[in-house]
N, C-alpha and C. Protein backbone atom coordinates (compact mmCIF):
# COMPACT_ATOMS: atom_id res chain seq x y z
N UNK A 1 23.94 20.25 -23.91
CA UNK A 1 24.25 18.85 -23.73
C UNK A 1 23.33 18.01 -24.63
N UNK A 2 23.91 16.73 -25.25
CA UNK A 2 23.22 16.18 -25.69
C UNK A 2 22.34 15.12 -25.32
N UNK A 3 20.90 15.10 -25.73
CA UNK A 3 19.97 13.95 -24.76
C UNK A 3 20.95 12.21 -25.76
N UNK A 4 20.58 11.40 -24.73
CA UNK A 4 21.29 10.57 -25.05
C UNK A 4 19.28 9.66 -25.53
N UNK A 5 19.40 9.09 -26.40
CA UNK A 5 17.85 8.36 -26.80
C UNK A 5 18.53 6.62 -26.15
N UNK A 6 17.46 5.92 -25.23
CA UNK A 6 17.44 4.87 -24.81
C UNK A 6 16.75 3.87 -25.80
N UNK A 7 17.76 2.86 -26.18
CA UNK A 7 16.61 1.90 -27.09
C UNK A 7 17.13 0.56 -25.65
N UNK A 8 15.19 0.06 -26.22
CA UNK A 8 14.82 -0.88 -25.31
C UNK A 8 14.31 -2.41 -26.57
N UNK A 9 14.87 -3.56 -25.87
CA UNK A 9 14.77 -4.88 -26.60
C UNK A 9 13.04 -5.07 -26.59
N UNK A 10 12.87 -5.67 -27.70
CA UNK A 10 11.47 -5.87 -27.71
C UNK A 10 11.52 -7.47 -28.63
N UNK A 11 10.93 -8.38 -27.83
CA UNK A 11 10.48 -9.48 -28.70
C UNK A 11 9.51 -9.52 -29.73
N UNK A 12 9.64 -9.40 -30.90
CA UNK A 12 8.95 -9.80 -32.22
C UNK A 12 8.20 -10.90 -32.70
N UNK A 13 6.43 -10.68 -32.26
CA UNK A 13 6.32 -12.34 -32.65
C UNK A 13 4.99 -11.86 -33.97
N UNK A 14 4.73 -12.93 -34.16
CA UNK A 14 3.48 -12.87 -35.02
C UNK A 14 2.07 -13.83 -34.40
N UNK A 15 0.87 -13.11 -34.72
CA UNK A 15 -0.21 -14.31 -34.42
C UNK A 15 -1.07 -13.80 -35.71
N UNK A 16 -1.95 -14.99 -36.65
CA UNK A 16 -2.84 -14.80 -37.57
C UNK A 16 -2.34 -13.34 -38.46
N UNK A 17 -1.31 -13.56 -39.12
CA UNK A 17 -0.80 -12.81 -40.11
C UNK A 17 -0.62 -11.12 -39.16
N UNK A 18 -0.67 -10.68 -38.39
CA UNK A 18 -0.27 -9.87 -37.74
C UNK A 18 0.91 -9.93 -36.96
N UNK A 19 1.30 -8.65 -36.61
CA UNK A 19 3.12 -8.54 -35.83
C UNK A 19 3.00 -7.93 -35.08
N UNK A 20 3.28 -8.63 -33.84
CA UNK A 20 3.31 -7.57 -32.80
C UNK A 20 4.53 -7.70 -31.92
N UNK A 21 4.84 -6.76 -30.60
CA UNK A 21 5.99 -6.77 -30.29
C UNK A 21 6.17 -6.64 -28.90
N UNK A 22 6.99 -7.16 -28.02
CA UNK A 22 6.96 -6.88 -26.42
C UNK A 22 8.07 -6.60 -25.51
N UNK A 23 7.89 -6.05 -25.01
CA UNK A 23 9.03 -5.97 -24.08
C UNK A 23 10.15 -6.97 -23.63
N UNK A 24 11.40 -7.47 -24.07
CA UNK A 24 12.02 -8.56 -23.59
C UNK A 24 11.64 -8.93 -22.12
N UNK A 25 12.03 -7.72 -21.34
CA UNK A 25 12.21 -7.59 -19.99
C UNK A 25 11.07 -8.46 -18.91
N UNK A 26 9.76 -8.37 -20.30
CA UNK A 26 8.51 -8.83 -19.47
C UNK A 26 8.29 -10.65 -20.09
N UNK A 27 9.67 -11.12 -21.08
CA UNK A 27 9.16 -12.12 -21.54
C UNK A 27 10.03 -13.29 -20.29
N UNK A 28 9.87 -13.86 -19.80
CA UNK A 28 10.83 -15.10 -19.05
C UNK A 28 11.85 -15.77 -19.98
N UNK A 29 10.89 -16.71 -20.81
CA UNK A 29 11.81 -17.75 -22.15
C UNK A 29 10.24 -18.28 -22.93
N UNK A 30 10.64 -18.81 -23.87
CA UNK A 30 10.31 -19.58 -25.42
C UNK A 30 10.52 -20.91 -24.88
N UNK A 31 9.14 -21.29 -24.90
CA UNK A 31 9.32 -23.39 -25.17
C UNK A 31 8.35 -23.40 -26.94
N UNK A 32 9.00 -24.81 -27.03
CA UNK A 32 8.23 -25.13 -28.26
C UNK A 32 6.46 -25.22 -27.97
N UNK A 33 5.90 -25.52 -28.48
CA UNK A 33 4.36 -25.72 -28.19
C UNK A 33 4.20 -27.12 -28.33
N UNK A 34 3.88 -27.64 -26.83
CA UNK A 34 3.78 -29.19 -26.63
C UNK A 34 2.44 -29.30 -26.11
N UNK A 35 1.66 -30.44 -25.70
CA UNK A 35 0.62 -31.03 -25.40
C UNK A 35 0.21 -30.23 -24.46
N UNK A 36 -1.16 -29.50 -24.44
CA UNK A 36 -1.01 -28.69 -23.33
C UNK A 36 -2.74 -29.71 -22.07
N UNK A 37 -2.62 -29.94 -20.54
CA UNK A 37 -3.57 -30.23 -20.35
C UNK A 37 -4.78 -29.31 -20.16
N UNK A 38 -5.99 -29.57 -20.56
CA UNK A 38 -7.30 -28.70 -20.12
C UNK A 38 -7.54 -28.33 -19.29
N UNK A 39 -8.13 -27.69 -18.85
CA UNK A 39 -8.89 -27.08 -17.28
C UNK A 39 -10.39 -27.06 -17.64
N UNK A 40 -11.34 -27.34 -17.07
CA UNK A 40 -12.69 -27.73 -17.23
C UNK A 40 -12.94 -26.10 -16.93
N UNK A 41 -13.89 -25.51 -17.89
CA UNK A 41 -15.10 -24.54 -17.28
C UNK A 41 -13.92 -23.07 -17.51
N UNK A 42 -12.80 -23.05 -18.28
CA UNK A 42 -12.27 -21.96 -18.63
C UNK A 42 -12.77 -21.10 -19.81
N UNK A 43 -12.31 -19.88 -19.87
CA UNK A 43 -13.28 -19.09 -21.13
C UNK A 43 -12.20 -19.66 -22.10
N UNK A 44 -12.83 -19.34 -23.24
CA UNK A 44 -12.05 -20.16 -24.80
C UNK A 44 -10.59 -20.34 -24.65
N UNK A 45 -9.78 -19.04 -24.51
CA UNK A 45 -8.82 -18.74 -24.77
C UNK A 45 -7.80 -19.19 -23.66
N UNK A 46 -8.38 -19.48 -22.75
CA UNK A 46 -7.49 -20.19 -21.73
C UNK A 46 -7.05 -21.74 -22.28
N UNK A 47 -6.94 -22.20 -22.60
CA UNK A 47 -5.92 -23.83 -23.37
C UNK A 47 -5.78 -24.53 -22.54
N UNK A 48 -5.31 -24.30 -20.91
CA UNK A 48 -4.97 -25.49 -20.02
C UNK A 48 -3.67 -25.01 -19.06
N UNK A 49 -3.15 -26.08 -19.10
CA UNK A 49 -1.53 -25.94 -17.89
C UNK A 49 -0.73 -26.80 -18.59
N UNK A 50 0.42 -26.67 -18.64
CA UNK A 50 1.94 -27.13 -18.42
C UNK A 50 2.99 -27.52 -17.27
N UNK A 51 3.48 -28.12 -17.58
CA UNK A 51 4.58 -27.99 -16.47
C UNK A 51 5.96 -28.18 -17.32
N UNK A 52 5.87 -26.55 -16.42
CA UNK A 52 7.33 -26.30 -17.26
C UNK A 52 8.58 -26.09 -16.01
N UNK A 53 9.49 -27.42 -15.93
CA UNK A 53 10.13 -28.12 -14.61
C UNK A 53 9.88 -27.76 -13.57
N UNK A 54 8.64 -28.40 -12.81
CA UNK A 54 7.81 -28.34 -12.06
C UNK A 54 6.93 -27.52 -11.60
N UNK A 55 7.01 -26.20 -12.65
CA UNK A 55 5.97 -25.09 -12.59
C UNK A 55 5.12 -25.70 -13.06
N UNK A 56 3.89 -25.11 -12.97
CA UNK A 56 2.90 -25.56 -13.49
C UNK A 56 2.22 -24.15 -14.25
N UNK A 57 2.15 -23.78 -15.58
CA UNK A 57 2.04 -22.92 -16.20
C UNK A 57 0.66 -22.58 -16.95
N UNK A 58 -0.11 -21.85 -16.58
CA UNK A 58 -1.38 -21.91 -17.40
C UNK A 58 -0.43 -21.41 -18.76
N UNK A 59 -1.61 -22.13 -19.90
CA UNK A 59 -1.66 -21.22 -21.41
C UNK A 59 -2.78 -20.87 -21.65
N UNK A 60 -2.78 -19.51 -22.26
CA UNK A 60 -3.56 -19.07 -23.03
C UNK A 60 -3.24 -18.86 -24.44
N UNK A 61 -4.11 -18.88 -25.61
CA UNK A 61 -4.28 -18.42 -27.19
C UNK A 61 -4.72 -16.80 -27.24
N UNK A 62 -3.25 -16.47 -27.43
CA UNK A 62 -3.46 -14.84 -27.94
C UNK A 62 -4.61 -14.00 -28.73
N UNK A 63 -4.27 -15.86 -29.90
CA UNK A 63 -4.88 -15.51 -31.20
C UNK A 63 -7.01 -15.60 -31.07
N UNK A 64 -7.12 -16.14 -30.47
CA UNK A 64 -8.27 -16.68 -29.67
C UNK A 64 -9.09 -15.29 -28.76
N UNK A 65 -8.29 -15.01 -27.91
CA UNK A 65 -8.45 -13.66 -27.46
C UNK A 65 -8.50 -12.91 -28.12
N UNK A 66 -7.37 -12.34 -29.05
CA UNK A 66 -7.62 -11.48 -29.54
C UNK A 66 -8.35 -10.85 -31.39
N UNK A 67 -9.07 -12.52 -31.50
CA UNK A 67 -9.68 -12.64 -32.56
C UNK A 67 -9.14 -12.47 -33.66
N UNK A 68 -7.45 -13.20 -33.92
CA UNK A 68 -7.00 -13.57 -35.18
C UNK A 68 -7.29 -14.55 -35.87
N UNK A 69 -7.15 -14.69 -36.95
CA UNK A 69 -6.88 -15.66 -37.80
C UNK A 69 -6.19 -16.69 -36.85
N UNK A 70 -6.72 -18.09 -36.78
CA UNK A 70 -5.55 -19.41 -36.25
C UNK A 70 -5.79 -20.01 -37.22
N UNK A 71 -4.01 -20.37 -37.38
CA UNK A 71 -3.77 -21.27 -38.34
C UNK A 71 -3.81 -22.51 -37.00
N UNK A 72 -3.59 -23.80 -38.24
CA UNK A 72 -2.97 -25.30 -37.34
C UNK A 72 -1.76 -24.91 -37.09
N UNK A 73 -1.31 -25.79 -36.15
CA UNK A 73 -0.14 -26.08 -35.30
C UNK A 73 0.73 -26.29 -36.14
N UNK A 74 2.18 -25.85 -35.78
CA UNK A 74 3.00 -26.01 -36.86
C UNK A 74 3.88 -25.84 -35.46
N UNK A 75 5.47 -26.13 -36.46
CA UNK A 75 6.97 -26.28 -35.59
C UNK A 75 7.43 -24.92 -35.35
N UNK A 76 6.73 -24.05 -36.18
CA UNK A 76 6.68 -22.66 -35.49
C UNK A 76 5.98 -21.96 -34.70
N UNK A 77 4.94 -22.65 -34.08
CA UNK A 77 4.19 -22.28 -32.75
C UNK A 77 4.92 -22.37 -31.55
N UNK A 78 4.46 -21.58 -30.87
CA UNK A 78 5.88 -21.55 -29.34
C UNK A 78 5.10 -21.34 -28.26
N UNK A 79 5.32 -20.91 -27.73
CA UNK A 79 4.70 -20.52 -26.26
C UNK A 79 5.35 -19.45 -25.44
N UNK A 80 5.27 -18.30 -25.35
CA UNK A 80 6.48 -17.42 -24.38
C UNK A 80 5.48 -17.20 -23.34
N UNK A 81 6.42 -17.42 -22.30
CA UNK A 81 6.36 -17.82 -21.08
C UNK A 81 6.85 -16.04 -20.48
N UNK A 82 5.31 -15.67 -19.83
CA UNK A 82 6.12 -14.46 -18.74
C UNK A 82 5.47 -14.12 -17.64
N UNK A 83 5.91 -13.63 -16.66
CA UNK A 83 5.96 -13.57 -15.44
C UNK A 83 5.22 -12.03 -15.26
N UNK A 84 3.71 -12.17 -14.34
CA UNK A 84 2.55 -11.87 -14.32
C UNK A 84 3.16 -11.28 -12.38
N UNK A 85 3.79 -9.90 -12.49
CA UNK A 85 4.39 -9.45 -10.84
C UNK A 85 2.58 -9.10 -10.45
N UNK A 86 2.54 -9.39 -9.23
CA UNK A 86 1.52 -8.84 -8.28
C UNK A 86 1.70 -8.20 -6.65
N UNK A 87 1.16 -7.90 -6.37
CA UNK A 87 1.08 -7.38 -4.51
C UNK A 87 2.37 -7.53 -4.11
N UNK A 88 1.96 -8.82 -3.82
CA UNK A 88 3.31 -9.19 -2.96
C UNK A 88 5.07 -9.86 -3.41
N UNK A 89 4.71 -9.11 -4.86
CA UNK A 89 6.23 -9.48 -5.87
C UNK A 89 6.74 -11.02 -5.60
N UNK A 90 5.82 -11.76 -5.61
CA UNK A 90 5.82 -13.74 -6.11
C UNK A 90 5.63 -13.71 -7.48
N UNK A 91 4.11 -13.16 -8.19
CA UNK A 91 4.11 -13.28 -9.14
C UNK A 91 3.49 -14.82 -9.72
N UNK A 92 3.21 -14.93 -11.11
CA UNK A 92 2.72 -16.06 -12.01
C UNK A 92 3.14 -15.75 -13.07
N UNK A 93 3.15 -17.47 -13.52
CA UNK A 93 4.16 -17.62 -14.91
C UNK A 93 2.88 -17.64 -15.72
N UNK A 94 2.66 -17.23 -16.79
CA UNK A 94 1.54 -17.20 -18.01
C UNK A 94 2.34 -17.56 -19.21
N UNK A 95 1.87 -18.61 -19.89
CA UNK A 95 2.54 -18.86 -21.60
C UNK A 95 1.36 -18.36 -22.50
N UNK A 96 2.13 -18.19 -23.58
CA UNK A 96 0.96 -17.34 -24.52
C UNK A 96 1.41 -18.19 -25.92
N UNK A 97 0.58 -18.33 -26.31
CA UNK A 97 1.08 -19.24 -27.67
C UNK A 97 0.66 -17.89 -28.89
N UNK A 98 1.92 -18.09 -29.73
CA UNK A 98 1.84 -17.64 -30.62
C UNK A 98 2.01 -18.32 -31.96
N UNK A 99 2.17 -17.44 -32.87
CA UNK A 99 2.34 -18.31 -34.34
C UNK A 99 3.86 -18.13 -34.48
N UNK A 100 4.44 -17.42 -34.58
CA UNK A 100 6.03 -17.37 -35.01
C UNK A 100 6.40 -16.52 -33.63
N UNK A 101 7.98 -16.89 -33.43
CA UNK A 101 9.15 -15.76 -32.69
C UNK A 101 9.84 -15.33 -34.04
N UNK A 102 9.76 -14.00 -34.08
CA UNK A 102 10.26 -13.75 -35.46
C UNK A 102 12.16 -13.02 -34.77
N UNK A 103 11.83 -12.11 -33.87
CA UNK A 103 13.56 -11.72 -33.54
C UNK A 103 13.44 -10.93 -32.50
N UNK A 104 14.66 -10.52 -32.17
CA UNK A 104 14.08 -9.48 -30.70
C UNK A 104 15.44 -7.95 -31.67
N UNK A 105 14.08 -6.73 -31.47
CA UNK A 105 14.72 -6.06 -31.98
C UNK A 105 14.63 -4.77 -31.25
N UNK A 106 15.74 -4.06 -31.48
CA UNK A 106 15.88 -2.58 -30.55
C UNK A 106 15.62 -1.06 -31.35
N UNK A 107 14.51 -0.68 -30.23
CA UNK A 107 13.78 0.13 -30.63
C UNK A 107 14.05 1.60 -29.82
N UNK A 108 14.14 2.69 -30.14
CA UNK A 108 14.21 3.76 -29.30
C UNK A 108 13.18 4.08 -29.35
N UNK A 109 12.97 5.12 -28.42
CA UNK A 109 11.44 5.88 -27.63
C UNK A 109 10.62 6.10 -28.95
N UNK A 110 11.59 7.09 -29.78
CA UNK A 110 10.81 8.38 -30.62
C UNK A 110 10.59 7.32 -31.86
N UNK A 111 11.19 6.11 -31.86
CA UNK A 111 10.15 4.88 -32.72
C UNK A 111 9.01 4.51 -32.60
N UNK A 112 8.72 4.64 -31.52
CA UNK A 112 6.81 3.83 -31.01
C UNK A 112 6.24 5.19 -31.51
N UNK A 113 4.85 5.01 -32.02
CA UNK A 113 3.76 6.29 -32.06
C UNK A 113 3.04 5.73 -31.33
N UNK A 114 2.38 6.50 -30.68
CA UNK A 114 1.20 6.50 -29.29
C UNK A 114 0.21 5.55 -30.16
N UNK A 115 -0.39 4.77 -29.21
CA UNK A 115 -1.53 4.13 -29.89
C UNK A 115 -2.90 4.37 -30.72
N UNK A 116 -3.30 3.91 -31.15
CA UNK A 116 -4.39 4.90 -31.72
C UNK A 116 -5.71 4.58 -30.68
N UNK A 117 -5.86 5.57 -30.26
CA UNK A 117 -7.04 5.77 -29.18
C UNK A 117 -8.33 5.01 -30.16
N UNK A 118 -8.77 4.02 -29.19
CA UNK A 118 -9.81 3.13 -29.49
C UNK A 118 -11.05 3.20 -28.13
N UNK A 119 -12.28 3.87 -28.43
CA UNK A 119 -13.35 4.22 -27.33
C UNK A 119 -14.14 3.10 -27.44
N UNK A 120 -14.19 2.12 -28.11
CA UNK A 120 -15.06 0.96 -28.35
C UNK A 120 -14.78 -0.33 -27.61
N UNK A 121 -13.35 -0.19 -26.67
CA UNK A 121 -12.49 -1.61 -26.44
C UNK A 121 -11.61 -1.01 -24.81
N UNK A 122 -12.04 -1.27 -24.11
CA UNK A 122 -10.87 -1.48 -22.64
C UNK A 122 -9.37 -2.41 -23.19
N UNK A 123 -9.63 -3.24 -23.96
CA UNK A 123 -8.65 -4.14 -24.22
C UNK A 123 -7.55 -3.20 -24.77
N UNK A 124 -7.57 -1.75 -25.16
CA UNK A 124 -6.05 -1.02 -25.45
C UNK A 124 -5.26 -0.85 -24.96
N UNK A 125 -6.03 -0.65 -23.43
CA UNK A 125 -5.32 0.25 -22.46
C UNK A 125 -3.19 -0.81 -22.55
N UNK A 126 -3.42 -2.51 -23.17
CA UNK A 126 -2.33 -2.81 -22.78
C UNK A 126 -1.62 -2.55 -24.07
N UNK A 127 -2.40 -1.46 -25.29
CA UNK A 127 -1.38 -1.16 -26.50
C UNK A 127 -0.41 0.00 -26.18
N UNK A 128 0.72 -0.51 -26.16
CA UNK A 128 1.72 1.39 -26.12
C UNK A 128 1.96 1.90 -27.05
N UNK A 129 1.87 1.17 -28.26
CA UNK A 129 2.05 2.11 -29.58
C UNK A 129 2.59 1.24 -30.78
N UNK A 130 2.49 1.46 -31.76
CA UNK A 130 2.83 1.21 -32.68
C UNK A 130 4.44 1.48 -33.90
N UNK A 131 5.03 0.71 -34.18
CA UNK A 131 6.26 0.78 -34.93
C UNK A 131 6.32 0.23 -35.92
N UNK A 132 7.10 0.83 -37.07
CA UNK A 132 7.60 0.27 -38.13
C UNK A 132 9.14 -0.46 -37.68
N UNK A 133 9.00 -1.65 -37.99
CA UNK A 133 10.67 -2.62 -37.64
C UNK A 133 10.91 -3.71 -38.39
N UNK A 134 11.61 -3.51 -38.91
CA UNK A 134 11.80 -5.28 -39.60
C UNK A 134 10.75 -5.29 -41.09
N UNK A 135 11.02 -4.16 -41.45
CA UNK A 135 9.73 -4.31 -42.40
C UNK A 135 8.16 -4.45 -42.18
N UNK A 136 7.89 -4.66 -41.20
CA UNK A 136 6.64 -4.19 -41.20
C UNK A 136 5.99 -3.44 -39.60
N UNK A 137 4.80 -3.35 -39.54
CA UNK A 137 4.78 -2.54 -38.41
C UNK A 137 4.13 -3.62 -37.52
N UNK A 138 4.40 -2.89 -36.35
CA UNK A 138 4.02 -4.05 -35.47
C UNK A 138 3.33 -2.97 -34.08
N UNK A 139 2.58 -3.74 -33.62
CA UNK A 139 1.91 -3.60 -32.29
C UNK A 139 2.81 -3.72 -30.93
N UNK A 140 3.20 -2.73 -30.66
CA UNK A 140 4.20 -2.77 -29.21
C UNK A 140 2.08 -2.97 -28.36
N UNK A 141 2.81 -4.23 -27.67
CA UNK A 141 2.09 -4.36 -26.76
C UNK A 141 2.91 -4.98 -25.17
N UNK A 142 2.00 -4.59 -23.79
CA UNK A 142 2.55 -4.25 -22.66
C UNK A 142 2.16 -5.80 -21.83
N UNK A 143 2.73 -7.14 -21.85
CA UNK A 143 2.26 -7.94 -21.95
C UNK A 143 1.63 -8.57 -20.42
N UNK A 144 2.33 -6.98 -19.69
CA UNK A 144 1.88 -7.46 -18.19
C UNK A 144 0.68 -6.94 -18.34
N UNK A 145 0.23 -5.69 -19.12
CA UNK A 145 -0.96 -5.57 -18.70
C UNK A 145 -1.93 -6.67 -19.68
N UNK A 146 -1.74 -6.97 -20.57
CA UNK A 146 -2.34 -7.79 -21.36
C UNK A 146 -2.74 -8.61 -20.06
N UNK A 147 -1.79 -9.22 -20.02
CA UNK A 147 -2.25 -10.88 -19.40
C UNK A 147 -2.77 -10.59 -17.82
N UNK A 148 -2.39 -9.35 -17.29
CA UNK A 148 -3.61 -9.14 -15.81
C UNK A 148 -4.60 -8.85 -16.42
N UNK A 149 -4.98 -8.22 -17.80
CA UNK A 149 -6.52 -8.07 -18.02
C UNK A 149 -7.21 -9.22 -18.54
N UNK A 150 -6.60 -10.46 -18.90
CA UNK A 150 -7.50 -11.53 -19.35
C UNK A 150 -7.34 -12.68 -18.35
N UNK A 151 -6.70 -12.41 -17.16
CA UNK A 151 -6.60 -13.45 -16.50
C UNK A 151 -6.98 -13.52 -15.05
N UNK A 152 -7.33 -14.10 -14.41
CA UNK A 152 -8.51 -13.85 -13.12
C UNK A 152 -7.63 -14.55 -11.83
N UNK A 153 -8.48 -14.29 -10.61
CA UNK A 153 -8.06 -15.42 -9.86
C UNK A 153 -8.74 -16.50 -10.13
N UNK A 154 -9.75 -16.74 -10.44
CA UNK A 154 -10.69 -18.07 -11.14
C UNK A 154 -9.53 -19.03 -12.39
N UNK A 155 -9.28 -18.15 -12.70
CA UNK A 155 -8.22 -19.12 -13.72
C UNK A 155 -6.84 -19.23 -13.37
N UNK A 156 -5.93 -18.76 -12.39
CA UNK A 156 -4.92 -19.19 -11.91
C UNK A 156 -5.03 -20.13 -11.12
N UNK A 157 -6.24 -20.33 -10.02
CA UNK A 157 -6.74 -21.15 -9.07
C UNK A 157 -7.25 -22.26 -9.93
N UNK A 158 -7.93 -21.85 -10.77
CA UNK A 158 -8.21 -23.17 -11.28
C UNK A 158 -7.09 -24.11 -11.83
N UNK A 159 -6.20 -23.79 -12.75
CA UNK A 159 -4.98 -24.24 -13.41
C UNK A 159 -4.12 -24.20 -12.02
N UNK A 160 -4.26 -24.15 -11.15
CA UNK A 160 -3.45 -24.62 -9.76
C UNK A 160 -4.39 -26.02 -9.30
N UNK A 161 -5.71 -25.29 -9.38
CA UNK A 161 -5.81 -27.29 -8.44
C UNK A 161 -6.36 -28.13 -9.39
N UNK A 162 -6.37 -28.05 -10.81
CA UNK A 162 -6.18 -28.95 -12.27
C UNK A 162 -4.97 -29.41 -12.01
N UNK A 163 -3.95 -28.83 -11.87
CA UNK A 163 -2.66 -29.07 -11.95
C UNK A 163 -2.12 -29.76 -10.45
N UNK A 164 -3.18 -30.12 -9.89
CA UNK A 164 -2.40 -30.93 -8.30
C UNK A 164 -3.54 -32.47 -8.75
N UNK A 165 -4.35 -32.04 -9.39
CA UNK A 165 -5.35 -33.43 -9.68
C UNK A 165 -4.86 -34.20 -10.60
N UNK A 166 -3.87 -33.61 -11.63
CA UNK A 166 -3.53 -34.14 -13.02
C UNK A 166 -2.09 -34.14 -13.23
N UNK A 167 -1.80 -35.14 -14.39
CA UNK A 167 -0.36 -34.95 -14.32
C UNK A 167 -0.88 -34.31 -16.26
N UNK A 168 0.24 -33.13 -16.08
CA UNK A 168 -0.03 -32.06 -17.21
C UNK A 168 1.57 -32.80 -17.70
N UNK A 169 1.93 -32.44 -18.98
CA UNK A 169 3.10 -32.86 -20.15
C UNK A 169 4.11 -32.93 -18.92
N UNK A 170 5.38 -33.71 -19.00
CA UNK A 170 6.80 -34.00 -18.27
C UNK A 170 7.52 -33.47 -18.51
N UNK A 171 8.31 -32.82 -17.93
CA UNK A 171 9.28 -31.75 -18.46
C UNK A 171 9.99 -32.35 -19.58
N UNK A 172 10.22 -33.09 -19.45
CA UNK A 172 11.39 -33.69 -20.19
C UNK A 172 11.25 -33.38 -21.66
N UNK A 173 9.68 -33.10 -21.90
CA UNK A 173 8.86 -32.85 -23.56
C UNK A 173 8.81 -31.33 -24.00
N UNK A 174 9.34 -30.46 -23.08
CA UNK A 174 9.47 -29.51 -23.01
C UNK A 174 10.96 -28.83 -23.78
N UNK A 175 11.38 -28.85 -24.54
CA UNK A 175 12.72 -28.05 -24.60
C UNK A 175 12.54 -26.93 -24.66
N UNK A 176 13.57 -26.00 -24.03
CA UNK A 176 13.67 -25.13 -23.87
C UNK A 176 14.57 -23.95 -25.19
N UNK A 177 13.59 -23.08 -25.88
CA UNK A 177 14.58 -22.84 -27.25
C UNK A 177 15.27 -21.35 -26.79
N UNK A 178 14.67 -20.54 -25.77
CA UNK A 178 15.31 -19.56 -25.56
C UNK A 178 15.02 -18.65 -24.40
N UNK A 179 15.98 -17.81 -23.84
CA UNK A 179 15.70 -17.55 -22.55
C UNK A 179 16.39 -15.71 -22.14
N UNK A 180 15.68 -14.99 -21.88
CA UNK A 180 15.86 -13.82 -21.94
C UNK A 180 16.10 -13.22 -20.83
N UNK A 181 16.13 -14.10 -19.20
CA UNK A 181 16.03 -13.64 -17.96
C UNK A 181 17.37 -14.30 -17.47
């Protein structure tokens, strides 16, 4: 019998001249990158909250975290927005700003190569591997584990009662460019 190979959607983005790639399944949707408010006493890479129609959404800078190159803000900065499951399957919305959405492209298994084992960094554990797609290669990364490893209860709590003290951007400034759920 023949094995049948499963390809799985993966969103394509870029940060600081690098490509990396994620699971659709784990992305929610794409807003443009609008005014984001602060949160006092967060580590760098945390940016603030949103409200994205009446969520209230922390952001974090990928590029910040993960020590790229940042360019300035441009009309190709976005924000993908995804949903952080925990314990009791409620869950939190996390936006991640990136530099480009480049495409969402389908990948089978025996495409990813295992990551390259890195003993210097905990921060791998959320790499699954690496692919050539679209011309260049890109970083399959696992974005739930990403964002439970840089994100605390200190910083959801905080960007929760920032976000009951403050009025963060109006939805209305928000458009919505794409939506995967």
């Amino acid at each position: 019998m023949k094995k049948i190979a499963v390809t799985h959607k993966y969103l394509a983005f870029s940060l600081g001249g690098e490509h990396f790639g994620a699971p659709v399944l784990q992305v929610r949707e794409i807003v443009r990158l609008v005014p984001i408010t602060p949160v006092p006493q967060m580590p760098d890479y945390v940016k603030g909250v949103i409200n994205l129609r009446g969520r209230i959404i922390t952001v974090v800078d990928m590029r910040v975290r993960l020590g790229t190159h940042i360019s300035p803000n441009s009309e190709r900065h976005c924000i993908v927005v995804c949903q952080i499951e925990d314990s009791n399957k409620s869950g939190s919305f996390v936006g991640v700003i990136v530099d480009t959405v480049d495409e969402v492209m389908s990948i089978g298994p025996d495409d990813i190569q295992e990551r390259i084992p890195m003993n210097a960094s905990n921060d791998a554990e959320y790499v699954l591997g690496m692919t050539h797609c679209g011309g260049q290669v890109r970083t399959i990364m696992d974005m739930q584990l990403f964002l439970k490893h840089i994100t605390s209860q200190r910083v959801t709590t905080a960007a929760h009662v920032t976000a009951q003290t403050t009025r963060p951007t109006a939805d209305a400034d928000i458009p919505k460019l794409e939506s995967h759920v």
